[in-house]
Structures are given as structure tokens and as C-alpha cells.
C-alpha atoms as a PDB file:
ATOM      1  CA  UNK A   1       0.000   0.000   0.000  1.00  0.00           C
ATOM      2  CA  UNK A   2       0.876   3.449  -0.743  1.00  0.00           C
ATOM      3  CA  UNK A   3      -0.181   7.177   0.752  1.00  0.00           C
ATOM      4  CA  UNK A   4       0.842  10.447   0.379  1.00  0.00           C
ATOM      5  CA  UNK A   5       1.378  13.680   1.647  1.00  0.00           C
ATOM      6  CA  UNK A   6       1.151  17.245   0.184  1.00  0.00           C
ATOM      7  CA  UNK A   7       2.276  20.071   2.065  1.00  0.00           C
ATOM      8  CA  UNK A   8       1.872  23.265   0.074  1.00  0.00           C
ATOM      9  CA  UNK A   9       4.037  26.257   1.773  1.00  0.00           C
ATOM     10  CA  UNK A  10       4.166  29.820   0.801  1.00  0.00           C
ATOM     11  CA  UNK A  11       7.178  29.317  -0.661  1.00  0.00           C
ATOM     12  CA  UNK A  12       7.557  25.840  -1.745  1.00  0.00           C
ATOM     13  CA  UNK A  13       4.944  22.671  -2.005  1.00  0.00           C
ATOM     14  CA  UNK A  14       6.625  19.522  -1.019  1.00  0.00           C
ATOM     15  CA  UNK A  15       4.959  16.217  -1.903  1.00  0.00           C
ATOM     16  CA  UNK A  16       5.764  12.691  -0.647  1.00  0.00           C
ATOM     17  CA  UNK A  17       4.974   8.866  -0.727  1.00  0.00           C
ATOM     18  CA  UNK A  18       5.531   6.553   1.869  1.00  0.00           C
ATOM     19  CA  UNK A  19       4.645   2.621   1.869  1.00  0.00           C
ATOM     20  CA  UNK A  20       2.605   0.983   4.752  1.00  0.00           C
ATOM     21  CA  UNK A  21       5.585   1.090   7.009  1.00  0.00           C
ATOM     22  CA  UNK A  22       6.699   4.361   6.315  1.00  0.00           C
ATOM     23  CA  UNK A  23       9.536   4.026   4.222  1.00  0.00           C
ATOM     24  CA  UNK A  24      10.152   7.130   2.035  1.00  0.00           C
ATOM     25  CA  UNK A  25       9.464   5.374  -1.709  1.00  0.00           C
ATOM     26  CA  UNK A  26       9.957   9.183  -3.394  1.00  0.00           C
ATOM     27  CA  UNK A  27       9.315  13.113  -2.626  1.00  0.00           C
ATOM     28  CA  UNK A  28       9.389  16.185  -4.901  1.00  0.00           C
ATOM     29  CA  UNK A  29       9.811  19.543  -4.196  1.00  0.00           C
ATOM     30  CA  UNK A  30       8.949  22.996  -5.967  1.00  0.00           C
ATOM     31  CA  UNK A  31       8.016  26.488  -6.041  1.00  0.00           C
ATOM     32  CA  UNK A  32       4.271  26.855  -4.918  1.00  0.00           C
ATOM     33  CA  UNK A  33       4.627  30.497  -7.164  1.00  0.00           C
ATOM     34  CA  UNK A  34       1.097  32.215  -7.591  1.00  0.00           C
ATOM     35  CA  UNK A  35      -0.245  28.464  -8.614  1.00  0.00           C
ATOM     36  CA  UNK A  36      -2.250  27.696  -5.487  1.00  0.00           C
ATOM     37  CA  UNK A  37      -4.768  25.945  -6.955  1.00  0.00           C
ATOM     38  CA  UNK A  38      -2.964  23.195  -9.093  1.00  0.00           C
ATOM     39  CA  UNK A  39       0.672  23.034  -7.895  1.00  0.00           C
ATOM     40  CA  UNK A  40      -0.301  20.456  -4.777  1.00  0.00           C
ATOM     41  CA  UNK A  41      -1.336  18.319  -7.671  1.00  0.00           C
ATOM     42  CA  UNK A  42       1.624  19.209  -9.533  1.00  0.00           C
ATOM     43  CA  UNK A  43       3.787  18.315  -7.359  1.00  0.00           C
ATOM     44  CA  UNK A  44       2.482  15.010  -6.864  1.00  0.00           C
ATOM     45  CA  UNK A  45       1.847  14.314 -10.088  1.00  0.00           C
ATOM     46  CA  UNK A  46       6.178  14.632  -9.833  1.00  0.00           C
ATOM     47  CA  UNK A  47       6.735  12.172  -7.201  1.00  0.00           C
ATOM     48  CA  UNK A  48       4.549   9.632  -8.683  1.00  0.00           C
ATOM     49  CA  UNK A  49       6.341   9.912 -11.922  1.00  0.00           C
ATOM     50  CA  UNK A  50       9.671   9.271  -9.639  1.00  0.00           C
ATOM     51  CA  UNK A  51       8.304   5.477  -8.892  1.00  0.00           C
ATOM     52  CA  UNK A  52       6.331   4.872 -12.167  1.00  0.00           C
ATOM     53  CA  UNK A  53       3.144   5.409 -10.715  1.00  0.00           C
ATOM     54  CA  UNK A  54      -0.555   6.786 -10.795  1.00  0.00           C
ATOM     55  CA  UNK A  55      -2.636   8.656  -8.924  1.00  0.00           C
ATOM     56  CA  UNK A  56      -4.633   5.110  -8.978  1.00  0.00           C
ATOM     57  CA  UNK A  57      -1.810   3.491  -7.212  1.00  0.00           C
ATOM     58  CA  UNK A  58      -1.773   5.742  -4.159  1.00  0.00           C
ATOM     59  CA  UNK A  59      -4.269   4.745  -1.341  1.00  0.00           C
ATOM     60  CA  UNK A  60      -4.643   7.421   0.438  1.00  0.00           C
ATOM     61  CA  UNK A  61      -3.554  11.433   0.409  1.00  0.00           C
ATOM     62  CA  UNK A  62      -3.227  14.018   3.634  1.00  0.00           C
ATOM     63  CA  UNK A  63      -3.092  17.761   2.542  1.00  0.00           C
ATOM     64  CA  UNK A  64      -0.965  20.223   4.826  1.00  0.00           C
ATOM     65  CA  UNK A  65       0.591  23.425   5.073  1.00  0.00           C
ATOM     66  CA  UNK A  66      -1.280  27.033   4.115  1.00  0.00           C
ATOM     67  CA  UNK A  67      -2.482  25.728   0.620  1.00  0.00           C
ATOM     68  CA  UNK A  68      -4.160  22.493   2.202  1.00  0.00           C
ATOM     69  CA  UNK A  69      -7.318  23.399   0.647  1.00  0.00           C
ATOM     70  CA  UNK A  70      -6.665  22.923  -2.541  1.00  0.00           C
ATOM     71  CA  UNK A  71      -6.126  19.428  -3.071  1.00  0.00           C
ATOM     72  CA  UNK A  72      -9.327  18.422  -3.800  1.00  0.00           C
ATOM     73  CA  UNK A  73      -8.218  14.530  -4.117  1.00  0.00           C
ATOM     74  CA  UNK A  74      -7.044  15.059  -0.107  1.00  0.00           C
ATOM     75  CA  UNK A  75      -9.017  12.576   2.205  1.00  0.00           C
ATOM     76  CA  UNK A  76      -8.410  15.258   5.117  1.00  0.00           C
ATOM     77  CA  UNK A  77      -6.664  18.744   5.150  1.00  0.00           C
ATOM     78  CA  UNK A  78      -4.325  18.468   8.818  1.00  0.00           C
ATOM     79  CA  UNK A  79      -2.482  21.786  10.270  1.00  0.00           C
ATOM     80  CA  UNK A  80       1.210  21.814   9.463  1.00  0.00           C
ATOM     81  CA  UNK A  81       2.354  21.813  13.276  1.00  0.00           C
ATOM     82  CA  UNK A  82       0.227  18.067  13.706  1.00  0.00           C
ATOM     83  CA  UNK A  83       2.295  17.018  10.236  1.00  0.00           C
ATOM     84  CA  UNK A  84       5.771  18.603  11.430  1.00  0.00           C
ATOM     85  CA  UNK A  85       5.213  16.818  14.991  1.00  0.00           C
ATOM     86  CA  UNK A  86       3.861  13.517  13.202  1.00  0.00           C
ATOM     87  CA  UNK A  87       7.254  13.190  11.185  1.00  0.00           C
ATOM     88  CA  UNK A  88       9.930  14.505  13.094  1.00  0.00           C
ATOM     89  CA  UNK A  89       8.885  12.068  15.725  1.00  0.00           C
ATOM     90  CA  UNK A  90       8.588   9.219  13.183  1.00  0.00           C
ATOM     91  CA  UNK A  91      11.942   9.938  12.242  1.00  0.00           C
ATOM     92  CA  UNK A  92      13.309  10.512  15.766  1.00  0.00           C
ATOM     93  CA  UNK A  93      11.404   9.156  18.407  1.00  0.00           C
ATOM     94  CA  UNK A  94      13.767  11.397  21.005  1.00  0.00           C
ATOM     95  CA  UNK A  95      12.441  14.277  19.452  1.00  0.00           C
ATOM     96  CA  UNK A  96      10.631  16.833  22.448  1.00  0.00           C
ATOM     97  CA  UNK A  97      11.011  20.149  20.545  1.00  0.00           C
ATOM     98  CA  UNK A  98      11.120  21.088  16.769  1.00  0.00           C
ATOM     99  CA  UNK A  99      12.664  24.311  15.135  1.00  0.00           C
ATOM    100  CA  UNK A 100      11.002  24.873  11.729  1.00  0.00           C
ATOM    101  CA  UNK A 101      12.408  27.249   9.636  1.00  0.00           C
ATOM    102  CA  UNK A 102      10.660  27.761   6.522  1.00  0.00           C
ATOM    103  CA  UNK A 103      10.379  30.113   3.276  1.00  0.00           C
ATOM    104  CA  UNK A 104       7.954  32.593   5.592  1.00  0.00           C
ATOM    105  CA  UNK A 105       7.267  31.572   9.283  1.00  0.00           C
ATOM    106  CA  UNK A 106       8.881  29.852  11.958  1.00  0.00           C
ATOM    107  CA  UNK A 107       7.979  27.661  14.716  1.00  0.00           C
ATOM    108  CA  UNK A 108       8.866  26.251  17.565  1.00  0.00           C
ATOM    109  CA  UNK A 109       6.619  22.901  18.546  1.00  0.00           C
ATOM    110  CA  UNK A 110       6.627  21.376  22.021  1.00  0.00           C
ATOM    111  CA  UNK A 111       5.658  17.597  22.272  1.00  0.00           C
ATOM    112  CA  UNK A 112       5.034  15.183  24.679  1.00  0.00           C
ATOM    113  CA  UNK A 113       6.770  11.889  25.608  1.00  0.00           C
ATOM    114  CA  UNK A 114       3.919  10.087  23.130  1.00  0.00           C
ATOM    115  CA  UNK A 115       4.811  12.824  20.214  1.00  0.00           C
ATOM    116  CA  UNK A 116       1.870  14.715  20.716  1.00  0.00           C
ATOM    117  CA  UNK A 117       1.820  18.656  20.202  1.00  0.00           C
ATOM    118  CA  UNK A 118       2.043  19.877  24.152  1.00  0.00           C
ATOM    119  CA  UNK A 119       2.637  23.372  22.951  1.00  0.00           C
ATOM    120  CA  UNK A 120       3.654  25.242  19.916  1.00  0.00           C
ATOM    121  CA  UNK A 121       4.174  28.908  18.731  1.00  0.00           C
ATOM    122  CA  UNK A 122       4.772  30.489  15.480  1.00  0.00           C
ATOM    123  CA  UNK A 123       5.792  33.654  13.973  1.00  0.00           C
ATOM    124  CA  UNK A 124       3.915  34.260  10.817  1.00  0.00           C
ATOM    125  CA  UNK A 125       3.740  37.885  10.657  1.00  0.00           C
ATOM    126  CA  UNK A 126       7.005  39.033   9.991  1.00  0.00           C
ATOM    127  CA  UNK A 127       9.617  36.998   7.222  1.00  0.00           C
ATOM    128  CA  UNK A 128      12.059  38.286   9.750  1.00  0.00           C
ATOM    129  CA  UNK A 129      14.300  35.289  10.452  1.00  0.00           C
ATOM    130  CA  UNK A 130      12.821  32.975   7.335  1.00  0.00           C
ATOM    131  CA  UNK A 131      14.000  31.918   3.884  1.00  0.00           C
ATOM    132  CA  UNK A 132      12.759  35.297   2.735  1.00  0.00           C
ATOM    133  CA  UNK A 133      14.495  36.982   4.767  1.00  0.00           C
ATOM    134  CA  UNK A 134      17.966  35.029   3.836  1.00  0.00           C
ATOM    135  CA  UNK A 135      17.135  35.696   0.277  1.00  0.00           C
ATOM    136  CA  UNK A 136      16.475  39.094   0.505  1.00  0.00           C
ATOM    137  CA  UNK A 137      19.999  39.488   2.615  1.00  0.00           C
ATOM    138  CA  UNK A 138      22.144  37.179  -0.282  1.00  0.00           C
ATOM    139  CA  UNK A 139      21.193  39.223  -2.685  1.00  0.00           C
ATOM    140  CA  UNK A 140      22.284  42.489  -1.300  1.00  0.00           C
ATOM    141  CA  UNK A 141      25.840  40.642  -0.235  1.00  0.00           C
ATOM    142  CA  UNK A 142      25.177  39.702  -4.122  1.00  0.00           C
ATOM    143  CA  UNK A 143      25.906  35.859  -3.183  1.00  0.00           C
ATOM    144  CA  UNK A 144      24.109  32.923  -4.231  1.00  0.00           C
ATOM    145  CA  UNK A 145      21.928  31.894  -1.600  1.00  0.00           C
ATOM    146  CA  UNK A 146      23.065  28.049  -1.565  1.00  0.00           C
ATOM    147  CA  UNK A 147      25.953  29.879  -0.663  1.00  0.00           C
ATOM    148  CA  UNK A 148      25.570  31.603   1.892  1.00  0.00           C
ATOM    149  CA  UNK A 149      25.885  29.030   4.826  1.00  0.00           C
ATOM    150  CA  UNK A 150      29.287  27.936   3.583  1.00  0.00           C
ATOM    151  CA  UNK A 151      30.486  31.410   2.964  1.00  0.00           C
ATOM    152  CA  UNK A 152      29.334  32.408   6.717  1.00  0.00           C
ATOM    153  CA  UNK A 153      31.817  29.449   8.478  1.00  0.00           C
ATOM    154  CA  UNK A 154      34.654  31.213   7.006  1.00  0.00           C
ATOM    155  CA  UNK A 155      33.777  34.522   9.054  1.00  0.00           C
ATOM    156  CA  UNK A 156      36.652  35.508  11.444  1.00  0.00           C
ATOM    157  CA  UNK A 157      35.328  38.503  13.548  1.00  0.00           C
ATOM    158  CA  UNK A 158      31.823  38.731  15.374  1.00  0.00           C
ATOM    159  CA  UNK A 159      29.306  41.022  13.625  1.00  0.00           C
ATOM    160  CA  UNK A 160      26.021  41.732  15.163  1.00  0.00           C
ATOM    161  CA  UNK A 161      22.867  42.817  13.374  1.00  0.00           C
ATOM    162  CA  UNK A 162      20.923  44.428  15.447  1.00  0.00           C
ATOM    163  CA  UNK A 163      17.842  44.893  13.391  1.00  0.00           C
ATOM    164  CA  UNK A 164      15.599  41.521  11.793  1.00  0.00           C
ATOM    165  CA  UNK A 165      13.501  43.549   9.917  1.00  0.00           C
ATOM    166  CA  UNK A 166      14.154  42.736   6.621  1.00  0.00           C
ATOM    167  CA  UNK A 167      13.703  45.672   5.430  1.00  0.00           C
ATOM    168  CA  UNK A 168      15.929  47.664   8.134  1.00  0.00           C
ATOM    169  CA  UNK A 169      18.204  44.750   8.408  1.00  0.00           C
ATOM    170  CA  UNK A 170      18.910  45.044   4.082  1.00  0.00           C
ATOM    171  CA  UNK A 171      20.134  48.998   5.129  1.00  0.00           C
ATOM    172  CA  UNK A 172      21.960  47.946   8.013  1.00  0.00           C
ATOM    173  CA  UNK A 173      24.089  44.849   5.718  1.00  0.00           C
ATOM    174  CA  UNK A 174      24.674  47.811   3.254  1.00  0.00           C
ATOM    175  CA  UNK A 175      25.899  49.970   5.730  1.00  0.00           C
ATOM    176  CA  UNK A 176      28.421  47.470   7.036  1.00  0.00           C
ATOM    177  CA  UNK A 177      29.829  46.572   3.244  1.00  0.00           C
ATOM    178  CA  UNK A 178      30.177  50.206   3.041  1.00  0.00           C
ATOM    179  CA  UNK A 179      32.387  50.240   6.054  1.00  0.00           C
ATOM    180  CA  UNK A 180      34.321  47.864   4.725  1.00  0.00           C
ATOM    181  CA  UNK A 181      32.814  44.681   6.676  1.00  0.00           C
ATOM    182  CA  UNK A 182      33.602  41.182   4.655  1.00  0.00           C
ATOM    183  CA  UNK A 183      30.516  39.288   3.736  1.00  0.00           C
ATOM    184  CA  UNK A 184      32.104  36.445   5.620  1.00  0.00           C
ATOM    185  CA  UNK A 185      31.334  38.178   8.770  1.00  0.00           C
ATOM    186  CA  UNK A 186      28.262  39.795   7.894  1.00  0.00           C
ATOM    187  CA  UNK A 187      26.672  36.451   6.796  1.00  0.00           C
ATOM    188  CA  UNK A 188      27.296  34.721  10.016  1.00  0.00           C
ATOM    189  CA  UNK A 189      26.129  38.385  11.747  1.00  0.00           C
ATOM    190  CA  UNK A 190      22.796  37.350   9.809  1.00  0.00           C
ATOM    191  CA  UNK A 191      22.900  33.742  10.860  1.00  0.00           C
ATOM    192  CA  UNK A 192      23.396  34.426  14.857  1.00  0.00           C
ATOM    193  CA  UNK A 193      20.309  36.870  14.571  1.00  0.00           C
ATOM    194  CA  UNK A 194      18.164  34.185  13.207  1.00  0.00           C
ATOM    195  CA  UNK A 195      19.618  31.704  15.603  1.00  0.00           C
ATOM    196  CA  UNK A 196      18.657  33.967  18.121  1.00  0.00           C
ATOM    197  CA  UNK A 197      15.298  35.051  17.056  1.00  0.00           C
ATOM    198  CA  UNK A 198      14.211  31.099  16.968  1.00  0.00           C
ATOM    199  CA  UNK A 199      15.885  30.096  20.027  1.00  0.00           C
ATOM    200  CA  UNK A 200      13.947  33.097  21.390  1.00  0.00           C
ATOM    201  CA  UNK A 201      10.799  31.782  19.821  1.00  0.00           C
ATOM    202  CA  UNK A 202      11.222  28.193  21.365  1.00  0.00           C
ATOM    203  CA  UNK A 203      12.180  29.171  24.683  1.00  0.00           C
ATOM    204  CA  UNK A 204       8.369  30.628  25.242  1.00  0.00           C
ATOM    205  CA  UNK A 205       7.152  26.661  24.434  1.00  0.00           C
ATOM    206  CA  UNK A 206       9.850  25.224  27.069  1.00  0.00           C
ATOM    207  CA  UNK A 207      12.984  23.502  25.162  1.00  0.00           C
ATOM    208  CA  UNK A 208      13.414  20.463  26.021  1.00  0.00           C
ATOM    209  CA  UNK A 209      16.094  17.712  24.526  1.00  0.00           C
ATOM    210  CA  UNK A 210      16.252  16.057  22.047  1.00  0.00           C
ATOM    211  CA  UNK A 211      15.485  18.888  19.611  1.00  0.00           C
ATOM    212  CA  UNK A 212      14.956  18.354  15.808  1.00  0.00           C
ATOM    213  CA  UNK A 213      15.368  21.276  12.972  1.00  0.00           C
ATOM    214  CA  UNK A 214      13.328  20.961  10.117  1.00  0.00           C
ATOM    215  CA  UNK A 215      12.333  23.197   7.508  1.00  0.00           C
ATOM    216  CA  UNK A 216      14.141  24.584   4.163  1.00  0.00           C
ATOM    217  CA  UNK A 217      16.059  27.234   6.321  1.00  0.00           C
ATOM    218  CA  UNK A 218      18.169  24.030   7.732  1.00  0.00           C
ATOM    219  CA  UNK A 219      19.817  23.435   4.887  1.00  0.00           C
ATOM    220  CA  UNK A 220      21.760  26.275   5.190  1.00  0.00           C
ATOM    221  CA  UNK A 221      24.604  24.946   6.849  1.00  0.00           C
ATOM    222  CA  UNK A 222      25.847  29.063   8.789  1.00  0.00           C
ATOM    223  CA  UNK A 223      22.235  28.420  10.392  1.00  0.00           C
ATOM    224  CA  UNK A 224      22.598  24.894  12.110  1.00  0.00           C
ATOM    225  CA  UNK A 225      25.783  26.281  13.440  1.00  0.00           C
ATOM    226  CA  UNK A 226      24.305  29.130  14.775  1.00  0.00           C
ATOM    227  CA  UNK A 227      21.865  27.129  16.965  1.00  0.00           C
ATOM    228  CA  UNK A 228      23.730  24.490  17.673  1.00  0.00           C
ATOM    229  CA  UNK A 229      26.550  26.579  19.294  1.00  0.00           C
ATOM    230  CA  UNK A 230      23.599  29.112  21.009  1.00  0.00           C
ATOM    231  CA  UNK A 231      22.467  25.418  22.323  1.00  0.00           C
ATOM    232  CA  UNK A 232      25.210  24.173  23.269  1.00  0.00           C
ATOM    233  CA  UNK A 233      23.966  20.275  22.588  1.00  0.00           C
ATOM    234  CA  UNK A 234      23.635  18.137  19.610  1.00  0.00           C
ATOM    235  CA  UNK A 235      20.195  18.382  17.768  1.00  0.00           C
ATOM    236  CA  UNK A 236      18.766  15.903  15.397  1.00  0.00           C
ATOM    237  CA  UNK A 237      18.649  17.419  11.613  1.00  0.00           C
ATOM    238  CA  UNK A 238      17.006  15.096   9.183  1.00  0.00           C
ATOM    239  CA  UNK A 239      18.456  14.255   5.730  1.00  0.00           C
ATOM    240  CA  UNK A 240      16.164  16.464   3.860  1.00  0.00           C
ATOM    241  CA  UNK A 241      14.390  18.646   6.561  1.00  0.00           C
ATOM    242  CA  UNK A 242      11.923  20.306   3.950  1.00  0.00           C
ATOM    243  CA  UNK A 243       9.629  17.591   3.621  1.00  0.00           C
ATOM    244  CA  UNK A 244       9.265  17.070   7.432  1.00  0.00           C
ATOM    245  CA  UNK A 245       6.012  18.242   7.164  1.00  0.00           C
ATOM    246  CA  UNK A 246       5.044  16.249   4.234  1.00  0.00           C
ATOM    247  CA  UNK A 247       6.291  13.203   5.417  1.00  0.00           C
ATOM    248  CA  UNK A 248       3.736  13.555   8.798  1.00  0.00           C
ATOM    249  CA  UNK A 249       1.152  13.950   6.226  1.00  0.00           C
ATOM    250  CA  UNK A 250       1.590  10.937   4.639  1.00  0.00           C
ATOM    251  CA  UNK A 251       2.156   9.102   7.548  1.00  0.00           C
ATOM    252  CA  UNK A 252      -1.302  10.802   8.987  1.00  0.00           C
ATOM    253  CA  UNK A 253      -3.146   8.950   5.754  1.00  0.00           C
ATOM    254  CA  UNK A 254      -1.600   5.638   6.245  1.00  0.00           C
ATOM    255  CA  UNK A 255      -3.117   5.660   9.853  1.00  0.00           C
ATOM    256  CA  UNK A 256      -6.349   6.617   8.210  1.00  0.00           C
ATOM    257  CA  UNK A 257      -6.735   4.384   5.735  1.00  0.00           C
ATOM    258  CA  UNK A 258      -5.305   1.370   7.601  1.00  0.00           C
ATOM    259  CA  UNK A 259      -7.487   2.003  10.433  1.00  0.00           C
ATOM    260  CA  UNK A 260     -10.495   2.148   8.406  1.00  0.00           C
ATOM    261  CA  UNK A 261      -9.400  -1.435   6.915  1.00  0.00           C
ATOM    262  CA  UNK A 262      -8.615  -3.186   9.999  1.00  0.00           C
ATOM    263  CA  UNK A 263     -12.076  -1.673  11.246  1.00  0.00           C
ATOM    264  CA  UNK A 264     -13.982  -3.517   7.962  1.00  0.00           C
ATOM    265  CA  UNK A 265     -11.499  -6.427   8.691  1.00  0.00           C
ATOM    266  CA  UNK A 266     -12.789  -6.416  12.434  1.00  0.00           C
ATOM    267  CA  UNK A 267     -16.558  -6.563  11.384  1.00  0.00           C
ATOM    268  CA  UNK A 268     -16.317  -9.523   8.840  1.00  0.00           C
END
């Protein structure tokens, strides 16, 4: 049996398929753009070509994330911070607080010993701190953002950036490269703020060990160095932390569907 899981961001839309034990058989990941509407099936459409399958093949489909809506072939639409808890506990059964850091928001997710939500807090009304915000700050340091993590661990001299604004924090990185600040420094000045700003964010739910990161912010390597040494302890960072959220959806419609059949199973 196969299920899947669409979680459709407000920067990217990350679709996965899992087998009946959970196993990740393929994912896919792309730009959600101004395509609301059709890019969860999109996207789908992608990681079923990735294993040679239909739509037909698939036995079941969660929707999450902002554009959970609108998949219409979804047998239930389930809040991003269930999905993000559902996975990153799947994955690491330690897990007692999750760091997301995505294209827009961030959140910080308490759970319980069982990996149920306890507690959970987001901010989602500033990009202060998100992918957008990272993007916006590359491209005035005119570096690639895929860059930018590796180009931040060869800083030498502590920066700080006092402002996460985006928009204040853009004049205050210009400022700095006109006083003759390398973007070495200034990057990992960018990644400390953001390290702080989370850490911030999950101290109001309680952090507790183990933590996991998930989240396309993680990938940036200046980040998870950030936090970890703000920390001070190992944290659990998944292969591909973006489809975290995706993956709990998935796993959300294999307990759906597999309940329902043992139920019919039960009554025959």
C-alpha cells in the first residue's frame, strides 16, 4: 500500500509517498509560485512519476501546510504543526522540541513523551528570520543563496545585526559593506540573529532535549551552526528537513486508511 502527503508552503509545495511502514518510496519539491490551486497536484503528479506510478496506485492522500485546501483529491486537510510533529517524531522518536524554519514563518513545537503537540508557537507575521528573509539578505551581499551558509563558516570577527527587519536589516548589511565589513562576517552576523530570534521563539514553548530542525532554512549549513553553538547540545537534523512536514502527512493517511481497513477487517 501506498499514501501520500502534500504540504503546500508559501514558498515551496513539497509532496511525498511513503509505503505501509513508512519508508520514504519518493518526494518532490517545488516552487508553490502564484499556482495555489494546481501546484499540490503538480507536485504530486512529480513524485509519482519518480516510482512509475498513478494517482490510482496511491491509497490514500493528507493535505498540509497554508495551501491544504486545494487538493481536492485530499481525504483530510491536517495543520502543518500536527504534520511537522507527526514526522519529526517518526523519524526521531527522542524528538521533544522542533525548530522549523521555513520560506515565511517559523515555529517552535513542544511535544510530549507520546509525540503529541504539548505546545507550539509560530511567527507568521514578519519573514524576519525565514527563507525570505535570507534571500532578501544574499542578494544584497550579491551571493548565491546556496551559498551563503558555507560562505558564513569562514567569518573571522563577530558582527552583530541588530535589526531583523528585513527591510531595516537590508540597510543595516549595506551599511556594514560600506564600512568595509567582509561578507564572511556579515553572513554569520545574519545567521546568529536568526539563531537567536528562533531560540527566542522556542524558549516561550519550554525547550526540552532532544530537539529536531526541520524546515528549508536548515539546509543552510551558517544556520545549524548558529543554533547548535547558542544550544550548546547536539540536535537531530534530518536528511532532507523540507519535507518534514510532508512526510507527517503521509504518515497521517496511512493511519487513516489502515485504520479504516482493519475496522472492515474487524466486522467480517
Amino acid at each position: 500500500m501506498l499514501f501520500g502527503g502534500i504540504d503546500i508552503g508559501a514558498v515551496a509545495t513539497k509532496s511525498l509517498i511513503v509505503d505501509e511502514s513508512g519508508n520514504i518510496m519518493s518526494f518532490h519539491i517545488m516552487k508553490t509560485g502564484s499556482s495555489g490551486k494546481t501546484i499540490g497536484e503538480a507536485a504530486f503528479k512529480r513524485a509519482l512519476e519518480k516510482i512509475d506510478k498513478t494517482i490510482k496506485d496511491i491509497d490514500g492522500v493528507v493535505a498540509t501546510g497554508y495551501g491544504r485546501v486545494n487538493v481536492p483529491f485530499a481525504l483530510k486537510q491536517i495543520t502543518e504543526i500536527s504534520c511537522h510533529a507527526k514526522g519529526a517524531f517518526f523519524l526521531f522518536p527522542d524528538t521533544r522540541t522542533i525548530i522549523d524554519i521555513g520560506g515565511q514563518d517559523s515555529k517552535a513545537i513542544h511535544l510530549n513523551e507520546h509525540g503529541e503537540v504539548a505546545d507550539f508557537i509560530m511567527n507568521d507575521k514578519c519573514a524576519a528570520g525565514t527563507g525570505r528573509f535570507l534571500e532578501v539578505m544574499a542578494n544584497t551581499l550579491e551571493v548565491d543563496i546556496n551559498e551563503l551558509g558555507d560562505l558564513s563558516l569562514r567569518s573571522k570577527n563577530v558582527i552583530n545585526i541588530s535589526s531583523m527587519c528585513t527591510v531595516f536589516a537590508e540597510s543595516e548589511v549595506v551599511s556594514l559593506i560600506a564600512e568595509g565589513s567582509s561578507r564572511e562576517d556579515i553572513a554569520m552576523g545574519l545567521h546568529n540573529a536568526i539563531a537567536d530570534r528562533v531560540i527566542g521563539l522556542a524558549n516561550r514553548v519550554k525547550v526540552l532535549e532532544a530537539i529536531t530542525l526541520s524546515g528549508g532554512v536548515i539546509n543552510n549549513v551558517g544556520v545549524v551552526h548558529a543554533i547548535k553553538d547558542r544550544l550548546g547540545i547536539s540536535v537531530n537534523i534530518p536528511e532532507n528537513p523540507q519535507i518534514i512536514g510532508s512526510l507527517g502527512a503521509a504518515l497521517f493517511a496511512s493511519d487513516i486508511v489502515l485504520k479504516k481497513t482493519k475496522s472492515v477487517k474487524d466486522h467480517i
